[in-house]
Protein backbone atom coordinates (compact mmCIF):
# COMPACT_ATOMS: atom_id res chain seq x y z
CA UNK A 1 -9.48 98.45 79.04
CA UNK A 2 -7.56 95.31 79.41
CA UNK A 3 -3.46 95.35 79.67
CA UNK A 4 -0.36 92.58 80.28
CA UNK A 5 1.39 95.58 82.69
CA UNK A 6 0.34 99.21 83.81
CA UNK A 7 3.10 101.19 85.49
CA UNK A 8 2.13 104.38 87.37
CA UNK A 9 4.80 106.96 87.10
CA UNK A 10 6.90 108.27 83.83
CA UNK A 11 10.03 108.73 85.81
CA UNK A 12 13.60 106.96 84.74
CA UNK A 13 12.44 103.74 85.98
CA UNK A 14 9.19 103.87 84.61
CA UNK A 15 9.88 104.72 81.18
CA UNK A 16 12.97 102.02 81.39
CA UNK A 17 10.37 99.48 82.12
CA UNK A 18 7.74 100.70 80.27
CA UNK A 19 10.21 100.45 77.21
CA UNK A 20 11.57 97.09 77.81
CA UNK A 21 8.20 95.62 77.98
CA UNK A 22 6.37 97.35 75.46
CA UNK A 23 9.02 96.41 72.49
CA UNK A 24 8.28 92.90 73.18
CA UNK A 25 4.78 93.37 71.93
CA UNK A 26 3.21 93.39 75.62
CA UNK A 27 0.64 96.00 76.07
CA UNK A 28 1.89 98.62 78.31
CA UNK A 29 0.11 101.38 79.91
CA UNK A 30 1.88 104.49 81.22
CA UNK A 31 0.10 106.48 83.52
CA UNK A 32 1.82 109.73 84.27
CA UNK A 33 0.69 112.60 86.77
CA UNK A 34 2.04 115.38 85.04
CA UNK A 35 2.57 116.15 81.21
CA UNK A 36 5.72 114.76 80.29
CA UNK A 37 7.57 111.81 80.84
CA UNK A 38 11.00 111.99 82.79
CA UNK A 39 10.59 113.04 86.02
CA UNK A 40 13.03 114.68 88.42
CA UNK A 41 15.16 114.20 85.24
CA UNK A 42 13.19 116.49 82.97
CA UNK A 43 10.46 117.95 85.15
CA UNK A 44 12.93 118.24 88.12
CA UNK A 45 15.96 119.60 86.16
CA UNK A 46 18.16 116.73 87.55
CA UNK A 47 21.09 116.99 85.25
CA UNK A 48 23.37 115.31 84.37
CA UNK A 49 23.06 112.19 85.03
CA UNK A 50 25.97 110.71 88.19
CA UNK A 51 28.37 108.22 86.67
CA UNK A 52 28.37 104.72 87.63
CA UNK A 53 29.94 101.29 87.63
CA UNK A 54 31.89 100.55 84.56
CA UNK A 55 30.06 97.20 84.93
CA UNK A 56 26.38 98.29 84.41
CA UNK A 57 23.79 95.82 83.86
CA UNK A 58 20.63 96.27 82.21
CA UNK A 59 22.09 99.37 80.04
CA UNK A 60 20.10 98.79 77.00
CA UNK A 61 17.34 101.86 77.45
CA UNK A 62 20.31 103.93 79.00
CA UNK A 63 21.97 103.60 75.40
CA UNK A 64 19.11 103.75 73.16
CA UNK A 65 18.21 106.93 75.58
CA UNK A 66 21.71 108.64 74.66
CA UNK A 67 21.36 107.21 71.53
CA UNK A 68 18.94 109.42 70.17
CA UNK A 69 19.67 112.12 72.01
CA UNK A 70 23.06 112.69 70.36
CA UNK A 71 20.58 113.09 67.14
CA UNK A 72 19.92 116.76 68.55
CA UNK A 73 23.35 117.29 69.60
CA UNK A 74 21.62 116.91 73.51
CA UNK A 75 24.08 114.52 74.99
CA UNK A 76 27.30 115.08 75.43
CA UNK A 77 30.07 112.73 77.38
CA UNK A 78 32.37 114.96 79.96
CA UNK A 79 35.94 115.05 80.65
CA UNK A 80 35.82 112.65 83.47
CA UNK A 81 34.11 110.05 81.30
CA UNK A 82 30.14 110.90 82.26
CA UNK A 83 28.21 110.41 78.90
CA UNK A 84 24.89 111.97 81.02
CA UNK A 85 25.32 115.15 80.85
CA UNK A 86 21.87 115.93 78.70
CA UNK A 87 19.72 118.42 77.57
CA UNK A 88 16.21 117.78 80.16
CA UNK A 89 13.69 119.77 77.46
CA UNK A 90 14.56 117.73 74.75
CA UNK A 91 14.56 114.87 76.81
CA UNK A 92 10.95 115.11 77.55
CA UNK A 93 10.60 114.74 73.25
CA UNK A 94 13.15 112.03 72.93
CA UNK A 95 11.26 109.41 75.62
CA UNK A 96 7.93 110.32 73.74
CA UNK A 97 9.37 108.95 70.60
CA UNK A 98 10.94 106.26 72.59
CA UNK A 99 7.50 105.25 74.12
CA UNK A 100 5.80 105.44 70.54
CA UNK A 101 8.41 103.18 69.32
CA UNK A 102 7.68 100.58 71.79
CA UNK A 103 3.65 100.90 71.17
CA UNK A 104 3.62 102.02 74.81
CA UNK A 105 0.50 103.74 75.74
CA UNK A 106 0.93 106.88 77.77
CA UNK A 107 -1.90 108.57 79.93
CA UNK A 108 -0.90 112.12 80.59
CA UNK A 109 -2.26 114.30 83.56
CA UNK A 110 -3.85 111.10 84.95
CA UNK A 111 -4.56 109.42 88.32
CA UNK A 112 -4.80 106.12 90.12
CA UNK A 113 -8.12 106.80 91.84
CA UNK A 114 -9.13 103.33 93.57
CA UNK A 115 -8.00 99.82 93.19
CA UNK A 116 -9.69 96.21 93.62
CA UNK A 117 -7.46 93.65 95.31
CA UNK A 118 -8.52 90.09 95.71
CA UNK A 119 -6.53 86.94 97.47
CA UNK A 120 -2.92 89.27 97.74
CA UNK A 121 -3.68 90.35 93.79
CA UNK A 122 -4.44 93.75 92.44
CA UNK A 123 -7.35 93.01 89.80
CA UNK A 124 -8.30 96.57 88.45
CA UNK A 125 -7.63 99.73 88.74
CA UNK A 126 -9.82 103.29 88.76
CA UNK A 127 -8.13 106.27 86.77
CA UNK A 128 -8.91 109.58 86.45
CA UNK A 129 -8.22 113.07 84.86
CA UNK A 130 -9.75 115.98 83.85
CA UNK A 131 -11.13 114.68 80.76
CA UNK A 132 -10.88 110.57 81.23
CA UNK A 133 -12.02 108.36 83.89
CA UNK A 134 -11.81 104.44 83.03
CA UNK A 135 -11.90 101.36 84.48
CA UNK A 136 -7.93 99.09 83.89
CA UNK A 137 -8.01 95.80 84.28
CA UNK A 138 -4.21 94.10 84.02
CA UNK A 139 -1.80 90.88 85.12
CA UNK A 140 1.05 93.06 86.69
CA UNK A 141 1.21 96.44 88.46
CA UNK A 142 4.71 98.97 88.41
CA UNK A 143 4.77 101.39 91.14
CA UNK A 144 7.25 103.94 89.36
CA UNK A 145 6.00 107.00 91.08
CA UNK A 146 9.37 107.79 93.52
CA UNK A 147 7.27 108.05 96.69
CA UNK A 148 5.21 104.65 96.21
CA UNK A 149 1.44 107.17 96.17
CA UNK A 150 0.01 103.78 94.82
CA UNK A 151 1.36 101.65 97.05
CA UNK A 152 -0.06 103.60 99.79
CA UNK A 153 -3.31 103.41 98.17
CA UNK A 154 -3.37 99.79 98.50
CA UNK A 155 -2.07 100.14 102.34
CA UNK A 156 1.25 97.87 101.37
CA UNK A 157 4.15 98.17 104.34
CA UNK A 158 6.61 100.73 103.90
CA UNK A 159 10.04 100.63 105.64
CA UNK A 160 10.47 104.39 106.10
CA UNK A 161 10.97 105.69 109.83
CA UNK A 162 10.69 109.15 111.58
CA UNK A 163 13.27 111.37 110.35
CA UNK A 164 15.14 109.16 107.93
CA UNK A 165 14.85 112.22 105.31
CA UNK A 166 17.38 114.18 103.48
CA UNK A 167 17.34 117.64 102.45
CA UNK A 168 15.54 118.66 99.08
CA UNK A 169 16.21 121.21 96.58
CA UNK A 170 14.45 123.30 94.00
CA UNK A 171 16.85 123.72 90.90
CA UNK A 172 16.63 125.94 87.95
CA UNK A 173 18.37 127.15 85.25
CA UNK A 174 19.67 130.81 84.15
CA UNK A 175 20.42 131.80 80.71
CA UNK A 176 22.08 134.65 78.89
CA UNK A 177 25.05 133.77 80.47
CA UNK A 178 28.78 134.61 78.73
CA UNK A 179 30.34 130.85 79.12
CA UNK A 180 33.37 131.64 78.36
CA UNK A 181 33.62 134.71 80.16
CA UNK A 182 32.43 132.45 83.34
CA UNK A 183 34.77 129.74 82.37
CA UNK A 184 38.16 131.82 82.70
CA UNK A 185 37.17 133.31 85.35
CA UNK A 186 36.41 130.04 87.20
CA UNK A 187 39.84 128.57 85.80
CA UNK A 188 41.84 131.44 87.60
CA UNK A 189 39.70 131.54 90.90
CA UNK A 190 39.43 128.14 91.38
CA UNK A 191 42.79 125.48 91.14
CA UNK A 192 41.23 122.69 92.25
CA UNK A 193 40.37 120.76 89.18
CA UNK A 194 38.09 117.82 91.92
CA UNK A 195 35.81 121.14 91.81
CA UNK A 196 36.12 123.23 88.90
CA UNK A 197 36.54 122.04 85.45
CA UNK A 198 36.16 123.34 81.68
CA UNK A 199 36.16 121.31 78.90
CA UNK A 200 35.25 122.13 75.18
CA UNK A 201 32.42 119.43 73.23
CA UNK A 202 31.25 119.89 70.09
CA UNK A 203 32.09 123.04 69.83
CA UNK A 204 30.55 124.24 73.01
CA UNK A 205 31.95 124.87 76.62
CA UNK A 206 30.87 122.98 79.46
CA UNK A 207 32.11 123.37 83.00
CA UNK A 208 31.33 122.47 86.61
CA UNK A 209 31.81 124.21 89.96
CA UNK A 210 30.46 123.47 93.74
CA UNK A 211 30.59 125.60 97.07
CA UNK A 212 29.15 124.33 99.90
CA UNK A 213 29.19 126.02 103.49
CA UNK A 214 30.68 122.85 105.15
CA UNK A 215 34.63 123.31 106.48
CA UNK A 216 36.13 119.87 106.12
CA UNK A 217 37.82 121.61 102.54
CA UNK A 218 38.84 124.76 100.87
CA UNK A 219 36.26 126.29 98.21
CA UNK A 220 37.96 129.09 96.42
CA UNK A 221 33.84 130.83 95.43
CA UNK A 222 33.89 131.20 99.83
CA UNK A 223 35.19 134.37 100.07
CA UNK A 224 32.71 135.80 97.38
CA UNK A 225 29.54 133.96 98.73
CA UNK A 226 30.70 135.56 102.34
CA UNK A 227 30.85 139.29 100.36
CA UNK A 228 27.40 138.56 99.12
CA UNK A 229 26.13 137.37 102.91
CA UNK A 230 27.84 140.73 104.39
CA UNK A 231 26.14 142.58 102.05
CA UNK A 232 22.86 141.54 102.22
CA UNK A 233 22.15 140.11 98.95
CA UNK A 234 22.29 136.53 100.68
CA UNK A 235 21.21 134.99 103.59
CA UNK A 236 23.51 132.96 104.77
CA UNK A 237 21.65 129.68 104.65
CA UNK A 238 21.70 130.04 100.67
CA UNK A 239 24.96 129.14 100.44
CA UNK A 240 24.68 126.16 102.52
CA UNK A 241 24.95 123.79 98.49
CA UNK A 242 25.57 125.36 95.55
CA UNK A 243 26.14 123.38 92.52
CA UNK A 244 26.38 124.54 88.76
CA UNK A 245 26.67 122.48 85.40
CA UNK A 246 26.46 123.70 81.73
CA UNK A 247 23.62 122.10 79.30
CA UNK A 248 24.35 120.58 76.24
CA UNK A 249 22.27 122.60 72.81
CA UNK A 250 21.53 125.21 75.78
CA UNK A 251 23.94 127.66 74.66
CA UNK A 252 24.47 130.36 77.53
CA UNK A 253 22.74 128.45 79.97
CA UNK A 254 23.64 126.87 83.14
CA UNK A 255 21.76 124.42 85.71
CA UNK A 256 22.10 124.79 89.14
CA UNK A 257 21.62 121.99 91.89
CA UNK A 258 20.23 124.35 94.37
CA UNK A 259 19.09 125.88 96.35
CA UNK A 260 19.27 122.97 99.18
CA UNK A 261 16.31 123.95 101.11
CA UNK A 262 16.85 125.46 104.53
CA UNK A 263 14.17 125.38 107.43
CA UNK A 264 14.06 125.03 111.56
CA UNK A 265 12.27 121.95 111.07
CA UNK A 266 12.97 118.44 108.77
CA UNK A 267 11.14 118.77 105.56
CA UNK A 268 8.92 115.39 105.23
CA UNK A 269 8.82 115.74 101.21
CA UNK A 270 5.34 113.68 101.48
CA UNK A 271 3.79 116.16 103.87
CA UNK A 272 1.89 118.80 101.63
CA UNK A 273 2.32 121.60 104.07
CA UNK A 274 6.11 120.91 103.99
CA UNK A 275 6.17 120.12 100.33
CA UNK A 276 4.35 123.74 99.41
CA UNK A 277 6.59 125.64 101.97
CA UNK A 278 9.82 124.15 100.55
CA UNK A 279 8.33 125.35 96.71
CA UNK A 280 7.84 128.42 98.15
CA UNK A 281 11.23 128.90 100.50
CA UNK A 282 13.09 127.60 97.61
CA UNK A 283 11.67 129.97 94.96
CA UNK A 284 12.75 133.22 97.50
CA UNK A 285 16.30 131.38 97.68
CA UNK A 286 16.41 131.09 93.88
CA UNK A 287 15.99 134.50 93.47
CA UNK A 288 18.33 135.72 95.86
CA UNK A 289 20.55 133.26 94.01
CA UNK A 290 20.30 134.73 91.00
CA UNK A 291 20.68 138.12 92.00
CA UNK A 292 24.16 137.32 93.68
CA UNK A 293 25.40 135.42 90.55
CA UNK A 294 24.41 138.48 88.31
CA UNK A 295 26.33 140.89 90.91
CA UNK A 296 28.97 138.64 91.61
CA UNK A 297 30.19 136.28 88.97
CA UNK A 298 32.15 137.27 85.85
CA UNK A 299 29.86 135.95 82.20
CA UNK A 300 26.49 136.62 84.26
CA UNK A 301 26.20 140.69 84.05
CA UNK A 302 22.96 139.79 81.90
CA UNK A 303 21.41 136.84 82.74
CA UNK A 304 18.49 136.15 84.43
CA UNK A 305 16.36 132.77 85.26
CA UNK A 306 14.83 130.97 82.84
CA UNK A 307 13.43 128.23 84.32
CA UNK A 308 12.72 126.91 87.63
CA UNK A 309 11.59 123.21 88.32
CA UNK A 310 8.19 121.65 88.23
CA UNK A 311 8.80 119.86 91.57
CA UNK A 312 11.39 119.41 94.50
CA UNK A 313 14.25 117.57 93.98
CA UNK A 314 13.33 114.83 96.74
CA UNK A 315 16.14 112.22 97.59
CA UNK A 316 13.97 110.01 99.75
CA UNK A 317 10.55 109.38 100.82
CA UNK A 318 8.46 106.08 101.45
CA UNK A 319 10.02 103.20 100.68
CA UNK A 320 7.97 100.04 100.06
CA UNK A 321 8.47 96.74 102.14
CA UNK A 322 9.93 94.08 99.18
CA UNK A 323 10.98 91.02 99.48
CA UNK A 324 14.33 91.48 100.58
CA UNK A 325 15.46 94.69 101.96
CA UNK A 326 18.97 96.03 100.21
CA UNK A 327 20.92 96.90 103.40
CA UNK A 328 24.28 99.32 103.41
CA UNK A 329 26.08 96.39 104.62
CA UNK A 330 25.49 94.58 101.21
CA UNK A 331 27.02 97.85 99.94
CA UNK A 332 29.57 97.70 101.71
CA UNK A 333 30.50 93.95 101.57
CA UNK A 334 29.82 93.44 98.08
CA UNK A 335 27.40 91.08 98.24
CA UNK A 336 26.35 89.14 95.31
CA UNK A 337 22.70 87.97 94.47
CA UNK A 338 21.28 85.00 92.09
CA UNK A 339 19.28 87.90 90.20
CA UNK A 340 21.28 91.13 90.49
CA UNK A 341 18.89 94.02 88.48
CA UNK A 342 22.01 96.99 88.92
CA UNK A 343 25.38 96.71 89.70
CA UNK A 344 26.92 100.36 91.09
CA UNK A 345 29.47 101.52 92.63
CA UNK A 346 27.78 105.22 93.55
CA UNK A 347 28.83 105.67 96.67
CA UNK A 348 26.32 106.72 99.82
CA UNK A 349 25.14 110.29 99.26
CA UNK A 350 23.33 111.88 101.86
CA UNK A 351 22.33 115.31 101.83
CA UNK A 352 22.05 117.62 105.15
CA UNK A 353 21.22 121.58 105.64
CA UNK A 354 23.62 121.05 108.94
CA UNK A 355 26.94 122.11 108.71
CA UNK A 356 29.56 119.28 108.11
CA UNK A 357 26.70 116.17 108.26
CA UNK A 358 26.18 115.73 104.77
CA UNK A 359 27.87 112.15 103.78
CA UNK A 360 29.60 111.17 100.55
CA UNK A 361 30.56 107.80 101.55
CA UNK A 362 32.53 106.06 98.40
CA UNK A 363 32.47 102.20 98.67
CA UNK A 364 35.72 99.87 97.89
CA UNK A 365 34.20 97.70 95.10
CA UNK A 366 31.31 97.58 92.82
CA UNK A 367 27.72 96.12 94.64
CA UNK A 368 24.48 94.58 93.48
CA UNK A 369 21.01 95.02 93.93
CA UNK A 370 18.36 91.91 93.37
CA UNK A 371 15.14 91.39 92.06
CA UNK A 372 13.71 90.69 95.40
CA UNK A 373 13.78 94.44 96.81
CA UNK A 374 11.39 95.37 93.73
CA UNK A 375 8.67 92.69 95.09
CA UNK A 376 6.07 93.63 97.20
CA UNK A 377 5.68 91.65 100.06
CA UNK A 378 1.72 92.66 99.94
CA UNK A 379 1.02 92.01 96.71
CA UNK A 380 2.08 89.01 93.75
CA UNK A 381 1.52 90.72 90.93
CA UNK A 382 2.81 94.33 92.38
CA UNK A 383 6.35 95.47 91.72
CA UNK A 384 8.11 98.64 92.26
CA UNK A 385 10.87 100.55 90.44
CA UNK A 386 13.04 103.46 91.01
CA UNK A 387 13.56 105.40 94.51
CA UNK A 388 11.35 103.68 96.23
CA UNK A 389 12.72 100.33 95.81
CA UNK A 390 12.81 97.75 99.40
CA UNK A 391 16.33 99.11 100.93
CA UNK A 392 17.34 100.79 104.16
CA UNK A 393 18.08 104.58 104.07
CA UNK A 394 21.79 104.24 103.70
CA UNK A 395 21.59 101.72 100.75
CA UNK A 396 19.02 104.12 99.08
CA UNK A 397 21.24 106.58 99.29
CA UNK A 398 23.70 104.78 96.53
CA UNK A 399 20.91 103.63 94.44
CA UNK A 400 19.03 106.42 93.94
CA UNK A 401 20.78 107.81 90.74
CA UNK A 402 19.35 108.12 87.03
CA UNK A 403 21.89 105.06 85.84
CA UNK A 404 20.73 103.09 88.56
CA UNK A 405 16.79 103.50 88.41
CA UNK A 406 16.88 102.82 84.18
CA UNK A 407 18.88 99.86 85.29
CA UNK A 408 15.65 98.81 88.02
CA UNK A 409 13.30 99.38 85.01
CA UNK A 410 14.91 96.99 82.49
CA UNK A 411 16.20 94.71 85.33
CA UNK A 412 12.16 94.62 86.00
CA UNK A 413 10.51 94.53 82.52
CA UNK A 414 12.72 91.36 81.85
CA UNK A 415 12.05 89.63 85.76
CA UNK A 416 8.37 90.16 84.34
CA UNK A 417 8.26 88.90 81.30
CA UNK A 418 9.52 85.93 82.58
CA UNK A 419 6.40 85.48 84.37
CA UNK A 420 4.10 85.21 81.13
């Protein structure tokens, strides 16, 4: 089979892209490992999404996205201004449509096997499944897949070092929950409305709440989290990140950003003996979890887990060599480029199991990414999206958002077409 563009890896970025080329008439193929489109946003329960610059570029797939997810009431826009607070199941239906509309074709449960490169191009491509193996020739080549698996097939340069990770976590989701029972109870515990807030949309409540074991602040859920450690029910690395957030059309369910996997070691998320360890660490956390919120907090006498994520919420991983590499001090000096793709103004989030070394970072204006760091310096016709874009560890660590990596994909699909 013959195509204009074949992006490996349904993620945010890949769909964005995917999208923005495929409407134009181009023929796209989507080749996705698992069996649904999304990602760490669907597969990986990442919701909601993080607000962003009010400037956004390259929004267009963001708000066709929300678009048609307000159709099944599975989108809502929080208190603080966040319109990405979604619904990830429905999600997964919503970007089929979206890819259906935009005659993309999508290749579920599938592979990148082998590829041909000739003279610094990428000429074909080997796929595989457990019912398909075919032969793809095309002009241009996506690398959407968050940890650049076929960029390393082709041996391009990576710029990740030793120990530039962050922690990962496994999140889930418990149902059966009394919201408003949780919500008052929250509202009186917790004063601090930069933590804990309630709001009412659509005729549903929604709320938010953290705890984290880290002393530089007050968290009014440490005194019940240190109950549950004395009496066994946690251990006290659990409580090391806890994060909740309602689910819009999920009535009496709540997401949880955690647990934030605790080990001696640094968990290399692209090491399979640390990957399968952290499933399997996090899955003993997430029960524990769920044990203490049942015992603990007021709305959950009855709930129980209803879903835990497909794969590890990884923040960082390989990170391919572009053309230019996005550096925190563009971040931080606000540097402008000819060919911006995003403009942000997330600020530098890096996650830690140590005590008081995770870093939330915010930045004093709004910053831009360019085309360049989506380039491979190996390959002309190879681009990458998402993640795993050409930028330092501390610059990834802004960019790496939902808002951001739908922004890389239509930043991208346009760059490209450009090039026909």
């Amino acid at each position: 089979m013959i195509y204009d563009v074949v992006i490996v890896g349904g993620g945010a970025a890949g769909c964005s892209a995917a999208y923005n080329i495929g409407i134009t008439g181009k023929k796209v193929l989507l080749i996705e490992k698992n069996n649904y489109l999304g990602g760490l946003m669907t597969g990986g329960l990442v919701t909601p999404f993080m607000k962003s610059a009010d400037n956004q570029i390259n929004t267009n797939f963001n708000k066709i996205f929300k678009s048609e997810m307000k159709k099944y009431n599975a989108v809502i826009t929080y208190q603080d201004g966040n319109d990405g607070w979604f619904n990830p199941e429905i999600a997964k239906i919503v970007l089929d449509k979206l890819m259906n509309d935009a005659n993309v074709k999508v290749l579920y449960d599938t592979t990148v096997m082998s590829a041909k490169v000739d003279n610094g191009c990428i000429s074909d491509i080997d796929i595989c499944s457990k019912m398909l193996s075919e032969h793809i020739k095309s002009r241009y080549y996506i690398d959407a897949t968050g940890n650049c698996d076929f960029a390393k097939l082709i041996n391009c340069k990576f710029l990740n070092k030793e120990n530039e990770y962050q922690s990962v976590n496994l999140r889930f989701i418990m149902s059966n929950i009394n919201i408003d029972k949780f919500a008052d109870w929250l509202l009186k515990l917790d004063k601090d409305r930069n933590v804990t807030t309630v709001c009412h949309v659509n005729g549903e409540t929604h709320l938010s709440t953290a705890y984290t074991w880290d002393t530089d602040k007050e968290w009014a859920l440490e005194p019940i989290f240190k109950k549950a450690i004395e009496d066994g029910v946690l251990k006290k690395e659990d409580g090391n990140y806890f994060q909740v957030f309602t689910i819009p059309n999920m009535p009496g369910s709540i997401a949880f950003n955690c647990p934030r996997i605790y080990t001696q070691n640094v968990i290399d998320p692209i090491n399979v003996h640390d990957y399968s360890n952290a499933i399997m660490t996090g899955r003993e956390s997430i029960l524990r979890i769920s044990e203490f919120c049942t015992k603990y907090l007021e709305g959950f006498e009855h709930s129980y887990i209803s879903s835990i994520a497909d794969m590890l919420g990884i923040r960082v991983s390989r990170r391919l060599q572009g053309k230019y590499i996005f550096t925190i001090d563009d971040i931080k000096s606000g540097k402008t480029f000819a060919n911006p793709v995003l403009i942000s103004n997330y600020p530098v989030d890096i996650h830690s199991v140590k005590n008081n070394q995770s870093v939330l970072e915010k930045v004093n204006q709004e910053y831009q990414m360019p085309i360049e760091s989506m380039i491979s310096v190996d390959y002309q016709n190879l681009f990458v999206a998402g993640r795993c874009v050409s930028a330092d560890f501390y610059a990834q660590a802004a960019i790496r958002i939902i808002p951001s990596c739908l922004s890389m994909g239509e930043g991208l699909a346009k760059y490209i077409l450009e090039l026909f």
